[in-house]
N, C-alpha and C. Protein backbone atom coordinates (compact mmCIF):
# COMPACT_ATOMS: atom_id res chain seq x y z
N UNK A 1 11.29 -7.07 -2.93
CA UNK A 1 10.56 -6.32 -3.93
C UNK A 1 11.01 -4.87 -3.85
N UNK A 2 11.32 -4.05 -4.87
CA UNK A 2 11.59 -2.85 -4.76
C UNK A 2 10.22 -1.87 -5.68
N UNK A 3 10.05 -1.06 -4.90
CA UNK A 3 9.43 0.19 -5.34
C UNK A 3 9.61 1.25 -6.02
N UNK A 4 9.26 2.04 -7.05
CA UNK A 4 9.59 2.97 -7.09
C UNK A 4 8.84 4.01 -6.33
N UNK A 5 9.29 5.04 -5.39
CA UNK A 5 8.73 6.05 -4.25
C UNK A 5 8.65 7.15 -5.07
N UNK A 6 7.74 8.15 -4.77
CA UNK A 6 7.83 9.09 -4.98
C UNK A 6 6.62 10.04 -4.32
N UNK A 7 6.84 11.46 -4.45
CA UNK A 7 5.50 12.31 -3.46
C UNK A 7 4.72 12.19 -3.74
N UNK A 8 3.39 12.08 -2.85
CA UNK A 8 2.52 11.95 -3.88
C UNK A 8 2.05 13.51 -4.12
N UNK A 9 2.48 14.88 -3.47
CA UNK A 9 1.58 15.95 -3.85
C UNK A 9 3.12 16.53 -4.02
N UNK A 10 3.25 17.19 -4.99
CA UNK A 10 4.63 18.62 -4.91
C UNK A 10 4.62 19.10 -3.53
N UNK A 11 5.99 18.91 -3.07
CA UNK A 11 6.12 19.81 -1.95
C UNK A 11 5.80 19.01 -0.66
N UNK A 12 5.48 18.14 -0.77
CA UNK A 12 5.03 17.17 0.27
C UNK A 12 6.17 16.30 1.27
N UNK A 13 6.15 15.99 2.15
CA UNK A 13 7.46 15.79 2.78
C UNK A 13 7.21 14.48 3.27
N UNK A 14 6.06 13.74 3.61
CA UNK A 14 5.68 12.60 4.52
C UNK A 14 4.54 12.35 3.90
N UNK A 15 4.39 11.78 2.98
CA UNK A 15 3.19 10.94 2.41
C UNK A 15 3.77 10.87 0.92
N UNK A 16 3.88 9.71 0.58
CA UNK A 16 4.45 8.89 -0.82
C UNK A 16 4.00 7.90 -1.35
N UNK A 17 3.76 7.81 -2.21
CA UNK A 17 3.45 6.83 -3.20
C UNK A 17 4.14 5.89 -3.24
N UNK A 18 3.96 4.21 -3.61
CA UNK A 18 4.50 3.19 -3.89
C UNK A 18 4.45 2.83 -5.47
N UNK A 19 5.11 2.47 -6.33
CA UNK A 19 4.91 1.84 -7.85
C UNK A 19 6.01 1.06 -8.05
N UNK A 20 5.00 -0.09 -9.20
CA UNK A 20 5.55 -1.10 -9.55
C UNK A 20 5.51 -1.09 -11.01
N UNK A 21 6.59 -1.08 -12.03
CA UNK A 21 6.60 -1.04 -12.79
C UNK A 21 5.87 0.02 -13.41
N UNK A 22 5.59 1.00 -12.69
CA UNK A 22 4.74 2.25 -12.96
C UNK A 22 3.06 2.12 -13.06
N UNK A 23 3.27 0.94 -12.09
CA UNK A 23 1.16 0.76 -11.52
C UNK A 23 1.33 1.14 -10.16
N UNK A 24 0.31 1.86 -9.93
CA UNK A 24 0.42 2.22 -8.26
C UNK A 24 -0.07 1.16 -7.44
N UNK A 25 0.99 0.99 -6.18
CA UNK A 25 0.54 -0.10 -5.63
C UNK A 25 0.49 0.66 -4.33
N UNK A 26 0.49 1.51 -3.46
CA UNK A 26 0.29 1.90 -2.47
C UNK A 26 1.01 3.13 -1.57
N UNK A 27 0.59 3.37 -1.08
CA UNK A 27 0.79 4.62 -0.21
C UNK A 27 1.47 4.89 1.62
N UNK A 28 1.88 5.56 2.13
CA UNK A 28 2.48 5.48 3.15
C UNK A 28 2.84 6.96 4.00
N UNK A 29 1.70 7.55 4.70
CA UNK A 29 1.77 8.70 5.04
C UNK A 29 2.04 9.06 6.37
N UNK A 30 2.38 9.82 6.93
CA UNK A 30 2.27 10.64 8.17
C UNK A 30 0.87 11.40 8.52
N UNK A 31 0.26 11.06 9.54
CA UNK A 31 -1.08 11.97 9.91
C UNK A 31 -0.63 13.35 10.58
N UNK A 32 -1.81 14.43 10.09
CA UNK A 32 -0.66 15.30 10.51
C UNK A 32 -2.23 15.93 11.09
N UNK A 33 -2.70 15.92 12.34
CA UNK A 33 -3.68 16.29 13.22
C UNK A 33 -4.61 15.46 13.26
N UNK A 34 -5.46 15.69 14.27
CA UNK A 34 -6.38 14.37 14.19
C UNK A 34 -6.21 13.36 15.74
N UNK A 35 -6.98 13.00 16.00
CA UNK A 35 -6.11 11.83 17.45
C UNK A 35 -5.45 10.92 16.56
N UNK A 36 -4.93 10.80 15.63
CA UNK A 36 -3.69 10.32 15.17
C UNK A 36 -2.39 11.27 14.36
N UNK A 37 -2.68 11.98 15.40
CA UNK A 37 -1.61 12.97 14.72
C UNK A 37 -0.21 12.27 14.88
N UNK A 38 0.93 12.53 13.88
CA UNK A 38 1.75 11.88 14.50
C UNK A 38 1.97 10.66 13.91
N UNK A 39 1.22 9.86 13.83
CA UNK A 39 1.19 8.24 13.04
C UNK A 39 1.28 8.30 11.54
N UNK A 40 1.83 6.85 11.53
CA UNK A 40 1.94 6.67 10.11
C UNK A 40 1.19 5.69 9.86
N UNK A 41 0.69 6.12 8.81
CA UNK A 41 -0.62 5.08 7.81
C UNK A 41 0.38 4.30 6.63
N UNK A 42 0.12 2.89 6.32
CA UNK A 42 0.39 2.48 4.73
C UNK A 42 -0.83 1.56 4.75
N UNK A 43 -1.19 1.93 3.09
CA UNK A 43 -2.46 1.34 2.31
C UNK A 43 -1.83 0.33 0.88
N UNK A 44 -2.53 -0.56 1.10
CA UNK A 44 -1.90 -1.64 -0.67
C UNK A 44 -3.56 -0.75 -1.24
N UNK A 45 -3.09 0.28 -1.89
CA UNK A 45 -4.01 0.90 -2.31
C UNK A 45 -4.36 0.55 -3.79
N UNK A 46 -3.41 0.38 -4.66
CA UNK A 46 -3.72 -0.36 -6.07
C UNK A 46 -4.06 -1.72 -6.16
N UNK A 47 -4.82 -2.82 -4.95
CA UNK A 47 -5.90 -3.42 -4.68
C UNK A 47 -6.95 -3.07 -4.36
N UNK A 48 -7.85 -3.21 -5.43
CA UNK A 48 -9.30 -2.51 -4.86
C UNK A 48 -10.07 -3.42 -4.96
N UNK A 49 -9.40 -5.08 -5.38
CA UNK A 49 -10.31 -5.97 -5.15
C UNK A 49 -9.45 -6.93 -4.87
N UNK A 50 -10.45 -8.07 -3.91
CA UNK A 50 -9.67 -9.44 -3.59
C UNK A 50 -9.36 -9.10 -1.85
N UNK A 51 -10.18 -7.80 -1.49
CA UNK A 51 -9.37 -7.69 -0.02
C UNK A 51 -10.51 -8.52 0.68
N UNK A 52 -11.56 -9.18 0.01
CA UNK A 52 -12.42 -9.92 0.93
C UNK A 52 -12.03 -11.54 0.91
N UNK A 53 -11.07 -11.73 -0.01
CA UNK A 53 -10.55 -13.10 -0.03
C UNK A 53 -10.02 -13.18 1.04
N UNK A 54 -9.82 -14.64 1.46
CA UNK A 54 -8.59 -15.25 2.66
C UNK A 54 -7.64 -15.33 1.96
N UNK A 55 -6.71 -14.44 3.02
CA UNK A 55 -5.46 -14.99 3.21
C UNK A 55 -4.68 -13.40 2.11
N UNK A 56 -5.56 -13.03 2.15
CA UNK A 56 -4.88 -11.13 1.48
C UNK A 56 -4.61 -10.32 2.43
N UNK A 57 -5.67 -10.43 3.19
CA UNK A 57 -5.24 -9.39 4.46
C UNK A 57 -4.36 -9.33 5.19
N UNK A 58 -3.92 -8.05 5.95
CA UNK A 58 -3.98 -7.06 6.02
C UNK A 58 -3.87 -6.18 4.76
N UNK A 59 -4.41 -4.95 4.16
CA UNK A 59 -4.32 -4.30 2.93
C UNK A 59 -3.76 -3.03 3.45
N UNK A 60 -3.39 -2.53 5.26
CA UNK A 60 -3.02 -1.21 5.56
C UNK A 60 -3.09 -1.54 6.53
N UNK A 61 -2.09 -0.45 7.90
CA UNK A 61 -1.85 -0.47 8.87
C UNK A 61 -1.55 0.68 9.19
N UNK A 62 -0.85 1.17 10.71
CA UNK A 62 -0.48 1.77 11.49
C UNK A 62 0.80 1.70 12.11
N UNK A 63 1.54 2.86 12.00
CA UNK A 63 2.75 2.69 12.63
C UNK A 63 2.96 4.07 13.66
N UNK A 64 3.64 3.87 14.88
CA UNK A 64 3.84 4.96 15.45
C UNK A 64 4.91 5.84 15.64
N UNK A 65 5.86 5.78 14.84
CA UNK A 65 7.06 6.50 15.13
C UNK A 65 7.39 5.96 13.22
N UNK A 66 8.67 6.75 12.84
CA UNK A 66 9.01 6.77 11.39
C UNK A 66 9.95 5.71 11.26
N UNK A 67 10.41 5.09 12.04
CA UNK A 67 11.14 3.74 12.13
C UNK A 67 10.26 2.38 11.55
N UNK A 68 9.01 2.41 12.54
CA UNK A 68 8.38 1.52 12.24
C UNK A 68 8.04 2.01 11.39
N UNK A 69 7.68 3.35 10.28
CA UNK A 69 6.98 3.13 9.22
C UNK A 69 7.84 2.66 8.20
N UNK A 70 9.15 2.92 8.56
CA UNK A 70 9.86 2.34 7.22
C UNK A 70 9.58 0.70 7.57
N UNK A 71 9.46 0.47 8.39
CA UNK A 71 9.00 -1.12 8.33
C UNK A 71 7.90 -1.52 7.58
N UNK A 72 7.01 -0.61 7.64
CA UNK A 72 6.10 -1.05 7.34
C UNK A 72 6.27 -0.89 5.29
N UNK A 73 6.82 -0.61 5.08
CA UNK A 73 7.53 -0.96 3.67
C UNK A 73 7.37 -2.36 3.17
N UNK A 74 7.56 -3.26 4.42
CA UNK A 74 7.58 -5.01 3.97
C UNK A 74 6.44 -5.14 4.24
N UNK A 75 5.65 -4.81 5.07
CA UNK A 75 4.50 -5.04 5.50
C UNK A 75 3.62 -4.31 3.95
N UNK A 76 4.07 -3.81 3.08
CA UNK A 76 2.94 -2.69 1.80
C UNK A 76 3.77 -3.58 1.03
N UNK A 77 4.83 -4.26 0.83
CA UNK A 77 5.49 -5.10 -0.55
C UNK A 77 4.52 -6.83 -0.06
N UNK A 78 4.05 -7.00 1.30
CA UNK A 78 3.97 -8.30 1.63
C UNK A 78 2.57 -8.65 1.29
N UNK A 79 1.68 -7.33 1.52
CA UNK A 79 0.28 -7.22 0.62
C UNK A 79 -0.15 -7.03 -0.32
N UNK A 80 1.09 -6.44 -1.16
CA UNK A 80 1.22 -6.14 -2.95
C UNK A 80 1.24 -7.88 -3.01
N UNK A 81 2.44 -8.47 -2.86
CA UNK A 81 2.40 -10.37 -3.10
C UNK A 81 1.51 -10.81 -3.32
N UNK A 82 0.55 -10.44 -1.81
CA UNK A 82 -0.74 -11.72 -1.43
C UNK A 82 -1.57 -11.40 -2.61
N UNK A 83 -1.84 -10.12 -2.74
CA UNK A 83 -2.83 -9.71 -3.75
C UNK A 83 -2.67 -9.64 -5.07
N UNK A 84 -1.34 -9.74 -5.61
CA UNK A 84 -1.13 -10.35 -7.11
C UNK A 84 -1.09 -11.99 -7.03
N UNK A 85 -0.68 -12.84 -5.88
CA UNK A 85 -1.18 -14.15 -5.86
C UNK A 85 -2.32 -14.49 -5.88
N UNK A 86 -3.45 -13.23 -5.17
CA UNK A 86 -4.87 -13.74 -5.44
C UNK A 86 -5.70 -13.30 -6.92
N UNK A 87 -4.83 -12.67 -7.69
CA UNK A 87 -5.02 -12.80 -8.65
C UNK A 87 -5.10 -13.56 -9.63
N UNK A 88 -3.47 -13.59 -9.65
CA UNK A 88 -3.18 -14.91 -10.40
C UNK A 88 -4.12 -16.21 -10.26
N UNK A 89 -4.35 -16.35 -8.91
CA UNK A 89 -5.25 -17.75 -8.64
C UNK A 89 -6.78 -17.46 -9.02
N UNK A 90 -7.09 -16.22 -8.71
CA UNK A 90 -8.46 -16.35 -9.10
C UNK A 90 -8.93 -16.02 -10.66
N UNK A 91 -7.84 -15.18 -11.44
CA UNK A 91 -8.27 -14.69 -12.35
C UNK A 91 -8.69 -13.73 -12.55
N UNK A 92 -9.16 -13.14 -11.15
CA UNK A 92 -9.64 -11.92 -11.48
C UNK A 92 -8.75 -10.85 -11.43
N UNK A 93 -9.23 -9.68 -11.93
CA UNK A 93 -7.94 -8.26 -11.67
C UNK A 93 -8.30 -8.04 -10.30
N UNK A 94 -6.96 -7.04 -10.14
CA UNK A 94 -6.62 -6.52 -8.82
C UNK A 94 -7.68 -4.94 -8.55
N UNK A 95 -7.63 -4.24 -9.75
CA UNK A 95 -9.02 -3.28 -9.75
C UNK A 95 -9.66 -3.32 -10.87
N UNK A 96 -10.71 -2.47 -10.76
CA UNK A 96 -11.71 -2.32 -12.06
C UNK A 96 -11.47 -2.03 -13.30
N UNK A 97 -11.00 -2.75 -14.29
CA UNK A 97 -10.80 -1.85 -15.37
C UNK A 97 -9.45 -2.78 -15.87
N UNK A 98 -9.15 -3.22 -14.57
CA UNK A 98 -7.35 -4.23 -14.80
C UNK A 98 -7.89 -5.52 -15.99
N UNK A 99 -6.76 -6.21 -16.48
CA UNK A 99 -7.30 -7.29 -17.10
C UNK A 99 -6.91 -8.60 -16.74
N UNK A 100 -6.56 -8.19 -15.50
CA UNK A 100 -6.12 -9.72 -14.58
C UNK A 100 -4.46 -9.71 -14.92
């Protein structure tokens, strides 16, 4: 699956956006203070529903170094899947407002 990436704030160096066909499907940042300073977050953030179904989850994770976050790239395309498959199967949209 390919993405289109991009920042999500001007000027921003480590936190980006994921899109598909120009729907946002998720996010992938660097924490920058915090006891996770340092780490990288990715969210299947353009699911805002279906994350209570089986077999969607994980919807976001943790990575500790920028290696593994580019991994975690398959890990944000592998929860975009589950969650347009639980669509498709259930019928319902992926967020509020979607039309399935």
């Amino acid at each position: 699956m390919t993405f289109t990436w991009r920042r999500t704030f001007p000027g921003t160096h480590r936190d980006f956006v994921a899109e598909e066909a120009g729907r946002h499907v998720g996010r992938i940042k660097r924490m920058d203070g915090g006891p996770q300073n340092g780490t990288w977050t990715w969210s299947c953030t353009g699911c805002q529903r279906g994350h209570e179904a089986e077999g969607v989850r994980p919807l976001n994770g943790m990575a500790d170094t920028r290696d593994e976050a580019i991994e975690a790239i398959e890990a944000l395309a592998a929860a975009w899947i589950r969650a347009k498959a639980w669509s498709a199967r259930t019928g319902l949209p992926l967020a509020p407002g979607d039309r399935g």
